[in-house]
PDB file of N, CA and C in Angstrom:
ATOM      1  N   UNK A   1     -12.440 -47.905  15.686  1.00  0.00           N
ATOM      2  CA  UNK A   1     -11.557 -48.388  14.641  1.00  0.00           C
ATOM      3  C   UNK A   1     -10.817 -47.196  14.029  1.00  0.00           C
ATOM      4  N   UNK A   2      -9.406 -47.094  14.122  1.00  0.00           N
ATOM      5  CA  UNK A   2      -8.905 -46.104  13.536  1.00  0.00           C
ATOM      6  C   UNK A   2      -9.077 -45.910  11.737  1.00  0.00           C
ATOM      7  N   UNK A   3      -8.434 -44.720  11.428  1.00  0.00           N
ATOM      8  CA  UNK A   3      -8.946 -44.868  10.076  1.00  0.00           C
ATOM      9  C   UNK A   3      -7.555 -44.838   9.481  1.00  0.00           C
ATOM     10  N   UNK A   4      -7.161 -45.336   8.077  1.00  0.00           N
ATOM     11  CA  UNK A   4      -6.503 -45.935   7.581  1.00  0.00           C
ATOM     12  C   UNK A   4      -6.272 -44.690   6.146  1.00  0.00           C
ATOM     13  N   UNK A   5      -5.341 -44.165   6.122  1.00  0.00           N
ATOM     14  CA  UNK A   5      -5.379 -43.332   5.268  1.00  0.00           C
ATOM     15  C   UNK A   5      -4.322 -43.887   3.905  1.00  0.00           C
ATOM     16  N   UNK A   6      -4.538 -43.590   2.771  1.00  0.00           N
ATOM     17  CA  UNK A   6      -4.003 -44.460   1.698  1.00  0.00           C
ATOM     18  C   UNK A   6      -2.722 -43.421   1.504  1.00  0.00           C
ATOM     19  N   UNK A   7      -2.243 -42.332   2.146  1.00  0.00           N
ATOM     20  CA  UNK A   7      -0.988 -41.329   1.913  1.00  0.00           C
ATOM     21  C   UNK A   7      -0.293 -41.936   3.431  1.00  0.00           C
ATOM     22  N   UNK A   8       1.091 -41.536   3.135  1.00  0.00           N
ATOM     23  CA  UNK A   8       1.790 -42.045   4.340  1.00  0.00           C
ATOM     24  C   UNK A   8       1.607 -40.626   4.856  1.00  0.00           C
ATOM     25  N   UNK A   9       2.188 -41.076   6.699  1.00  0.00           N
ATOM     26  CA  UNK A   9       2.591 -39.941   6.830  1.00  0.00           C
ATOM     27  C   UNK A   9       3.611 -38.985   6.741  1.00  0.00           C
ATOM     28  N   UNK A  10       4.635 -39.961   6.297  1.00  0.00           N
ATOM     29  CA  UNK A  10       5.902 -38.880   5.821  1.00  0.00           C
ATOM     30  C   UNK A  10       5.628 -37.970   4.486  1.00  0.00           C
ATOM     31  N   UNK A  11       4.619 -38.365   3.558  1.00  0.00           N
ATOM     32  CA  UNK A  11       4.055 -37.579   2.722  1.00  0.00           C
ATOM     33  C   UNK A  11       3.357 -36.394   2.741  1.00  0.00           C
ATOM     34  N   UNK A  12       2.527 -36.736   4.220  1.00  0.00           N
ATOM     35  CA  UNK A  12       1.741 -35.541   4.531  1.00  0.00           C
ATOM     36  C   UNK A  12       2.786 -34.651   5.275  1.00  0.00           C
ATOM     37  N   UNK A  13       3.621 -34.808   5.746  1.00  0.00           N
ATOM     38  CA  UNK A  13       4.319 -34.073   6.638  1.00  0.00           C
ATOM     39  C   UNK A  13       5.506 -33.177   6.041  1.00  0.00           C
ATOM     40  N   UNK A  14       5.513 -33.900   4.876  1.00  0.00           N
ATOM     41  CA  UNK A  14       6.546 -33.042   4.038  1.00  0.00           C
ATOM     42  C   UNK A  14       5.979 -31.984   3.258  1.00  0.00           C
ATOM     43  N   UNK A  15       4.544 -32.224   2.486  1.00  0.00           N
ATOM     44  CA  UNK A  15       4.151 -31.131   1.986  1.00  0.00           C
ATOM     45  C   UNK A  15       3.303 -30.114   3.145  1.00  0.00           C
ATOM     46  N   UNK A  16       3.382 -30.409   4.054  1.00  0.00           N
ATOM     47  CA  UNK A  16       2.611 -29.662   5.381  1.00  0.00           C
ATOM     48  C   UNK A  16       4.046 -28.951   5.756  1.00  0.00           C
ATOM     49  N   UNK A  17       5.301 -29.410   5.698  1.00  0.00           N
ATOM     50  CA  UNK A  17       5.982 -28.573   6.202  1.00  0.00           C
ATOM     51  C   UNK A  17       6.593 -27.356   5.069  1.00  0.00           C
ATOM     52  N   UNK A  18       6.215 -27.742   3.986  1.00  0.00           N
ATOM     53  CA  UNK A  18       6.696 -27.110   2.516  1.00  0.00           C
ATOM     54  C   UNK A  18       5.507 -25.920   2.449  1.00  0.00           C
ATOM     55  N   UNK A  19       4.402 -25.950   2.801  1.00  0.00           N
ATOM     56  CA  UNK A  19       3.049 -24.979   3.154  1.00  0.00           C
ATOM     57  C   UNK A  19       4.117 -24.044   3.926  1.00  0.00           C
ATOM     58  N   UNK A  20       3.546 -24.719   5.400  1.00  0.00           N
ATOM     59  CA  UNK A  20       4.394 -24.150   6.539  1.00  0.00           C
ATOM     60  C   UNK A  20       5.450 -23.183   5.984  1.00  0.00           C
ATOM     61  N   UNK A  21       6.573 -23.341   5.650  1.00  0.00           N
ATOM     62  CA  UNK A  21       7.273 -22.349   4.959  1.00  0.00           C
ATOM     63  C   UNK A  21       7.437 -21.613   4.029  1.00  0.00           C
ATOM     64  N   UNK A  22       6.325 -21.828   2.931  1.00  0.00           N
ATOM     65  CA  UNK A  22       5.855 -20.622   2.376  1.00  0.00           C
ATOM     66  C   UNK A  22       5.126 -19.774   2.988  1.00  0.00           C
ATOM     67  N   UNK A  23       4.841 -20.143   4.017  1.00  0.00           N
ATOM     68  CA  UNK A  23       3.983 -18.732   5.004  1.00  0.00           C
ATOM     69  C   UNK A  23       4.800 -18.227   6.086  1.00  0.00           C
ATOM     70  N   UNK A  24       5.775 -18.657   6.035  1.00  0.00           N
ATOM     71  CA  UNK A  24       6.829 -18.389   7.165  1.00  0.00           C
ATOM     72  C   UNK A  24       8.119 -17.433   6.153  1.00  0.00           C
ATOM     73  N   UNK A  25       8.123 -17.958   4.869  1.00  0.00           N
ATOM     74  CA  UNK A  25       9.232 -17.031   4.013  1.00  0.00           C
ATOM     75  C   UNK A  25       8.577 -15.742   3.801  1.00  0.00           C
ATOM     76  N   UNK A  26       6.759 -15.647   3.957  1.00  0.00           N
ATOM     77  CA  UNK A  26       6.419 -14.491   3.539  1.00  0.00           C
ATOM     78  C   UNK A  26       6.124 -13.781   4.376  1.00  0.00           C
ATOM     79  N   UNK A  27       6.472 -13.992   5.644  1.00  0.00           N
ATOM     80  CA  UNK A  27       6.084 -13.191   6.684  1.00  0.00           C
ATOM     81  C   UNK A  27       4.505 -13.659   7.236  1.00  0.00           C
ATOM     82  N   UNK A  28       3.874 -14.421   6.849  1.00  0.00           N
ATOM     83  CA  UNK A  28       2.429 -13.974   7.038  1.00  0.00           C
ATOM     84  C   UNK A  28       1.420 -14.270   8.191  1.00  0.00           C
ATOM     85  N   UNK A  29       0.881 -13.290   9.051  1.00  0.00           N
ATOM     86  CA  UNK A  29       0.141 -13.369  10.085  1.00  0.00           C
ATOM     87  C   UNK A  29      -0.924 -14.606  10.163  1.00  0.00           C
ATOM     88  N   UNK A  30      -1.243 -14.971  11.398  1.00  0.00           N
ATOM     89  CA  UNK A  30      -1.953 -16.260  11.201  1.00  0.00           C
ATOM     90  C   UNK A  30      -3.386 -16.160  10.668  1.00  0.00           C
ATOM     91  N   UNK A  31      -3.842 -14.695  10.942  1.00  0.00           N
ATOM     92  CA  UNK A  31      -5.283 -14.319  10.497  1.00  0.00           C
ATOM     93  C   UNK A  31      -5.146 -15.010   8.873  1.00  0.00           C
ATOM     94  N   UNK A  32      -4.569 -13.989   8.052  1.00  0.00           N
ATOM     95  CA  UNK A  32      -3.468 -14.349   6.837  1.00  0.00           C
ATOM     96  C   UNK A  32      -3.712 -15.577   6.615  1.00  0.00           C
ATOM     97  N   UNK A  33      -2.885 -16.478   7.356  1.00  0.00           N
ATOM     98  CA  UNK A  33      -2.224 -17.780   6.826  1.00  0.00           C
ATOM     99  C   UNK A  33      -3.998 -18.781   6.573  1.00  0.00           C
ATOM    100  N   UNK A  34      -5.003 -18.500   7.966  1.00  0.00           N
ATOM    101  CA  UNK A  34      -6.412 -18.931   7.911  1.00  0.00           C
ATOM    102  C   UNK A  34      -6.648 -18.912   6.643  1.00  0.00           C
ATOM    103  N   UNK A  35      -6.703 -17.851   6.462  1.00  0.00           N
ATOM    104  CA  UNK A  35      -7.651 -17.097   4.829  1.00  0.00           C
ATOM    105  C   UNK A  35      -6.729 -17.464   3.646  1.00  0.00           C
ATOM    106  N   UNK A  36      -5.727 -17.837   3.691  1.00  0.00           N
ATOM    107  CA  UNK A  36      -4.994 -18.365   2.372  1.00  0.00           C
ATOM    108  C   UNK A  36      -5.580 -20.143   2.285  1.00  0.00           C
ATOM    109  N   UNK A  37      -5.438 -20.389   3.577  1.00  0.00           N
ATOM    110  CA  UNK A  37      -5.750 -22.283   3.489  1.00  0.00           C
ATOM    111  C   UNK A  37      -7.294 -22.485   3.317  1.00  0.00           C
ATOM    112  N   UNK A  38      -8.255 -21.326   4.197  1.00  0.00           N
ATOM    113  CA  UNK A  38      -9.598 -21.729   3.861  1.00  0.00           C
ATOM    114  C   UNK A  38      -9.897 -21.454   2.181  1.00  0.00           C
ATOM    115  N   UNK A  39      -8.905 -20.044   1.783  1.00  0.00           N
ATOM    116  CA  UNK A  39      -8.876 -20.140   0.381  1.00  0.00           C
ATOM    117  C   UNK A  39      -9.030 -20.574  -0.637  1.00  0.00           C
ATOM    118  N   UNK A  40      -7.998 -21.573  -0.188  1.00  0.00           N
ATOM    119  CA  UNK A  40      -7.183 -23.116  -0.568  1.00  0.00           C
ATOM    120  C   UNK A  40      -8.152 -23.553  -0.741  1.00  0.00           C
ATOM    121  N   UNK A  41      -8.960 -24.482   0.236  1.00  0.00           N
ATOM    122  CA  UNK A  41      -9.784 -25.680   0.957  1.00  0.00           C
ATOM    123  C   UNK A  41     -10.886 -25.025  -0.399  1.00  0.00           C
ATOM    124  N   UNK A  42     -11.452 -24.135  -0.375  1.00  0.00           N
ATOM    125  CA  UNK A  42     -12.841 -23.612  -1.032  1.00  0.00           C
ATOM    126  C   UNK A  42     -12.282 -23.893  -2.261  1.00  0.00           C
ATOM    127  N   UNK A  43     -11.390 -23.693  -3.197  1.00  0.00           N
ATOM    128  CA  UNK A  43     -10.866 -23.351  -4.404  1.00  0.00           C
ATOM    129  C   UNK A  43     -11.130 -25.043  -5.090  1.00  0.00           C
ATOM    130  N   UNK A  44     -10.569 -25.856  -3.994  1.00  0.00           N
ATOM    131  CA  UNK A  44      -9.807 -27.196  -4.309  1.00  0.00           C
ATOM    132  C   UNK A  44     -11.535 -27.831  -4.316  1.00  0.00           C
ATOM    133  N   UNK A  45     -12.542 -27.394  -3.391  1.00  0.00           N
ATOM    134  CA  UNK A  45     -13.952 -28.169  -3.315  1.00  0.00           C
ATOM    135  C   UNK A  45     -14.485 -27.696  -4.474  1.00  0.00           C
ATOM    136  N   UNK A  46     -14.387 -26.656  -4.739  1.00  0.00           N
ATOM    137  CA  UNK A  46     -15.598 -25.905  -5.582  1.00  0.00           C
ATOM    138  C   UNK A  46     -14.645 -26.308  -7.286  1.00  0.00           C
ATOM    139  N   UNK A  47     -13.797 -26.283  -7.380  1.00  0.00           N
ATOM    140  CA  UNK A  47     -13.178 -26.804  -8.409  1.00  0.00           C
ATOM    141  C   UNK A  47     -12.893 -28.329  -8.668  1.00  0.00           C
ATOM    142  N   UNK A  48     -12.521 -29.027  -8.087  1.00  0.00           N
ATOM    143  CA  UNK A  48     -12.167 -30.539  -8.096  1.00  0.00           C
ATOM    144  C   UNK A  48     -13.194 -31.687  -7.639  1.00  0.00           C
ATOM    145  N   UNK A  49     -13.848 -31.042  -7.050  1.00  0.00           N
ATOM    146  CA  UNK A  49     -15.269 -32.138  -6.258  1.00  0.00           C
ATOM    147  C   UNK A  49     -16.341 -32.245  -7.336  1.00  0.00           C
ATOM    148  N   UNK A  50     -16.811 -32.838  -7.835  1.00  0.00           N
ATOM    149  CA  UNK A  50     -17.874 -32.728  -8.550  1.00  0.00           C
ATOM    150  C   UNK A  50     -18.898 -32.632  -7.594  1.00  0.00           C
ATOM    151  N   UNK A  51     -19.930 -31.304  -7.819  1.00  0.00           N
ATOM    152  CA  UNK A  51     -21.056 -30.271  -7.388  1.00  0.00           C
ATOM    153  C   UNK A  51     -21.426 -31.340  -6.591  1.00  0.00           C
ATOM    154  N   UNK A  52     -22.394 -32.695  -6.848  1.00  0.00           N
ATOM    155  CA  UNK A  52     -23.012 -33.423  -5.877  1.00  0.00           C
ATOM    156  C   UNK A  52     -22.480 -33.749  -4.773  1.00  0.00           C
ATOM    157  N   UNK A  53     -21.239 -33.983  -4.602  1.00  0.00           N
ATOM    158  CA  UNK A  53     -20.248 -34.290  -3.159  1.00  0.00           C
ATOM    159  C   UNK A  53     -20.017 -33.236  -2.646  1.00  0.00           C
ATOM    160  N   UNK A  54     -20.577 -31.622  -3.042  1.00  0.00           N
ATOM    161  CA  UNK A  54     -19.646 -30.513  -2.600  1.00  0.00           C
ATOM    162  C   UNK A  54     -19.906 -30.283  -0.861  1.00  0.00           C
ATOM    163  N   UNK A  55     -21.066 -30.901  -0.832  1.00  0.00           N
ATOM    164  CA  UNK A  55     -21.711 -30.094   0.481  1.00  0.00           C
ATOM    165  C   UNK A  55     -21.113 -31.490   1.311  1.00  0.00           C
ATOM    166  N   UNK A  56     -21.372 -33.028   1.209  1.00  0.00           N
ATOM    167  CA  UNK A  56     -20.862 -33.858   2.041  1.00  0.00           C
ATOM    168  C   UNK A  56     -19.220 -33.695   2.220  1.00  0.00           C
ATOM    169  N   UNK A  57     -18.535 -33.742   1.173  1.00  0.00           N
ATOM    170  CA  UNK A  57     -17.152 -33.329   1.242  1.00  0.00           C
ATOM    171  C   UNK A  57     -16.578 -31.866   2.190  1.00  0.00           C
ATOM    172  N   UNK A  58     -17.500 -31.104   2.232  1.00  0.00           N
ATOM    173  CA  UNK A  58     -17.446 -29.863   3.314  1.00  0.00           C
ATOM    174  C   UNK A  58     -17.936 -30.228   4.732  1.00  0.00           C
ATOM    175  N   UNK A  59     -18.478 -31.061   5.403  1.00  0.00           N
ATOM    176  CA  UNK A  59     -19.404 -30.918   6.557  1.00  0.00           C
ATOM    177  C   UNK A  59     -18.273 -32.312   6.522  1.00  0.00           C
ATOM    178  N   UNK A  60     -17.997 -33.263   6.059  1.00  0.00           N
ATOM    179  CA  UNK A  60     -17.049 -34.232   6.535  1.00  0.00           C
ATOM    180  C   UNK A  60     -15.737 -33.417   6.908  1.00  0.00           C
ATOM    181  N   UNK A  61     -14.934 -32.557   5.803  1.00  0.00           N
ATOM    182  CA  UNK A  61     -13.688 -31.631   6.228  1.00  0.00           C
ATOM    183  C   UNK A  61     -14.348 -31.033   8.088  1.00  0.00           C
ATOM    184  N   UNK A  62     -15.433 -30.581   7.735  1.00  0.00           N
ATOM    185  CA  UNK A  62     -15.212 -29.298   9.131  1.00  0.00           C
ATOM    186  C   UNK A  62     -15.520 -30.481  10.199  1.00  0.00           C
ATOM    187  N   UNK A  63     -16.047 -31.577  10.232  1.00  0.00           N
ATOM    188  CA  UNK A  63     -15.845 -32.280  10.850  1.00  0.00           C
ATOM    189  C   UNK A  63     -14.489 -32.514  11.553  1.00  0.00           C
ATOM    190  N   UNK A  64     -13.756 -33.057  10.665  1.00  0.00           N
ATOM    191  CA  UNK A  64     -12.306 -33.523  11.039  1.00  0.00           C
ATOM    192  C   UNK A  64     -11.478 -32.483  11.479  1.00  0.00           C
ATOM    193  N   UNK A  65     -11.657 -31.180  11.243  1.00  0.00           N
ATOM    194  CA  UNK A  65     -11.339 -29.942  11.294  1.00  0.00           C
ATOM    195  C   UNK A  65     -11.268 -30.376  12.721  1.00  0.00           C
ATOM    196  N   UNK A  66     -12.963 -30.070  13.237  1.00  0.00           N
ATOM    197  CA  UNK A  66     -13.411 -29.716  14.382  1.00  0.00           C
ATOM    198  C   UNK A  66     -12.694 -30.432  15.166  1.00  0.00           C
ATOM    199  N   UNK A  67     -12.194 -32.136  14.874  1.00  0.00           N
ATOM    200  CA  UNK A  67     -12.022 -32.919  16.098  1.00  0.00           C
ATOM    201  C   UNK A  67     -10.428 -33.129  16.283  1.00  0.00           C
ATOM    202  N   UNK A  68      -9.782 -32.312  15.358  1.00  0.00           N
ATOM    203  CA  UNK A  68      -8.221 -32.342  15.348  1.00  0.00           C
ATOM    204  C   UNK A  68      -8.034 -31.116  16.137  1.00  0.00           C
ATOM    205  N   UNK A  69      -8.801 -29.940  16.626  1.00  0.00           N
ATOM    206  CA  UNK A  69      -8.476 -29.156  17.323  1.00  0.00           C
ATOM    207  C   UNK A  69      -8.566 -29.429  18.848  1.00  0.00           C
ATOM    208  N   UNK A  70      -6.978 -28.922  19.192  1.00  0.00           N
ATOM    209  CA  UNK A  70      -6.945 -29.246  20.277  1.00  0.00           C
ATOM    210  C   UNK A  70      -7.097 -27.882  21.421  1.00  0.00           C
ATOM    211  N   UNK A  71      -8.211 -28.424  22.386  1.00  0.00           N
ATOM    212  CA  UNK A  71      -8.604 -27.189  22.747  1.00  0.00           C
ATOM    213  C   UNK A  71      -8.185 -27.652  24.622  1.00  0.00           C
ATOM    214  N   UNK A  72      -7.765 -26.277  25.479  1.00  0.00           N
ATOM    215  CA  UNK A  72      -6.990 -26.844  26.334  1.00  0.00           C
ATOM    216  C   UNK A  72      -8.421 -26.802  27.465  1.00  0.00           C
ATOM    217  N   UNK A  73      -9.324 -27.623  28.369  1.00  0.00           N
ATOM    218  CA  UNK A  73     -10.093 -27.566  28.716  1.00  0.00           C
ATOM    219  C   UNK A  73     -10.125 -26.821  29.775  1.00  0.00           C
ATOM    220  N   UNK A  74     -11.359 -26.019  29.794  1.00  0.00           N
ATOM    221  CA  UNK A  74     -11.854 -25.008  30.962  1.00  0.00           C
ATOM    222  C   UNK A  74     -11.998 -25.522  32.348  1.00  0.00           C
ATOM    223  N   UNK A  75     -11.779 -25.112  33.631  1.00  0.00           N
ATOM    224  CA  UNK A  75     -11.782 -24.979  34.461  1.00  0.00           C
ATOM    225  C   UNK A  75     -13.053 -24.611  34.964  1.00  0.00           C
ATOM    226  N   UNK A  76     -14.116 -25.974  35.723  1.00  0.00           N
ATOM    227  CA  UNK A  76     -15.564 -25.353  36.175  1.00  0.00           C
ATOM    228  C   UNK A  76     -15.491 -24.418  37.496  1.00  0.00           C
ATOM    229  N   UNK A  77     -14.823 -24.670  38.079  1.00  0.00           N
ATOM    230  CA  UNK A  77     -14.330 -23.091  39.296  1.00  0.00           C
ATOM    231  C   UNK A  77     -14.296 -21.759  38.966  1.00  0.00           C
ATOM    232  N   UNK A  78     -15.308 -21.529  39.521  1.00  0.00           N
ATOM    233  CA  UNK A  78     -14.883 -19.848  39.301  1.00  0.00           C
ATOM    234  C   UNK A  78     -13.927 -19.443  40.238  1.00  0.00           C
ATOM    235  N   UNK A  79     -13.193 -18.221  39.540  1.00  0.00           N
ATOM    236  CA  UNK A  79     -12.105 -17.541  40.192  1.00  0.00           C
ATOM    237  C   UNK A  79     -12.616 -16.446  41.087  1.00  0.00           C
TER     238      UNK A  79
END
């Protein structure tokens, strides 16, 4: 069952592209850009989550994290 998110996506895509170019006006390397959003991500849990959700609200994120990365699959042949 897909999941149903209550933001559109033209919402998410506009402030994702408004990110996007504040890290692109400042020059900033992707190591950089990681450490500003995990920044982010920590700032926004540890401040806005109330303490009891902090740890489910983290292990659900790296979840979704984990399964939105697209990883290009290995080759069982050795060369």
């Amino acid at each position: 069952m897909p999941i149903i998110s209550k933001y559109s996506n033209k919402k998410i895509e506009s402030i994702l592209n408004e990110v996007i170019d504040v890290l692109h006006k400042n020059d900033v390397s992707i190591d950089l850009s990681l450490m500003i959003l995990g920044n982010s991500i920590t700032h926004i849990i540890n401040n806005e989550v109330p303490e009891h959700k902090r740890e489910e609200i983290s292990e659900k994120f790296m979840k979704a994290l984990s399964s939105s990365i697209k990883v290009k699959p290995t080759s069982s042949k050795a060369k």
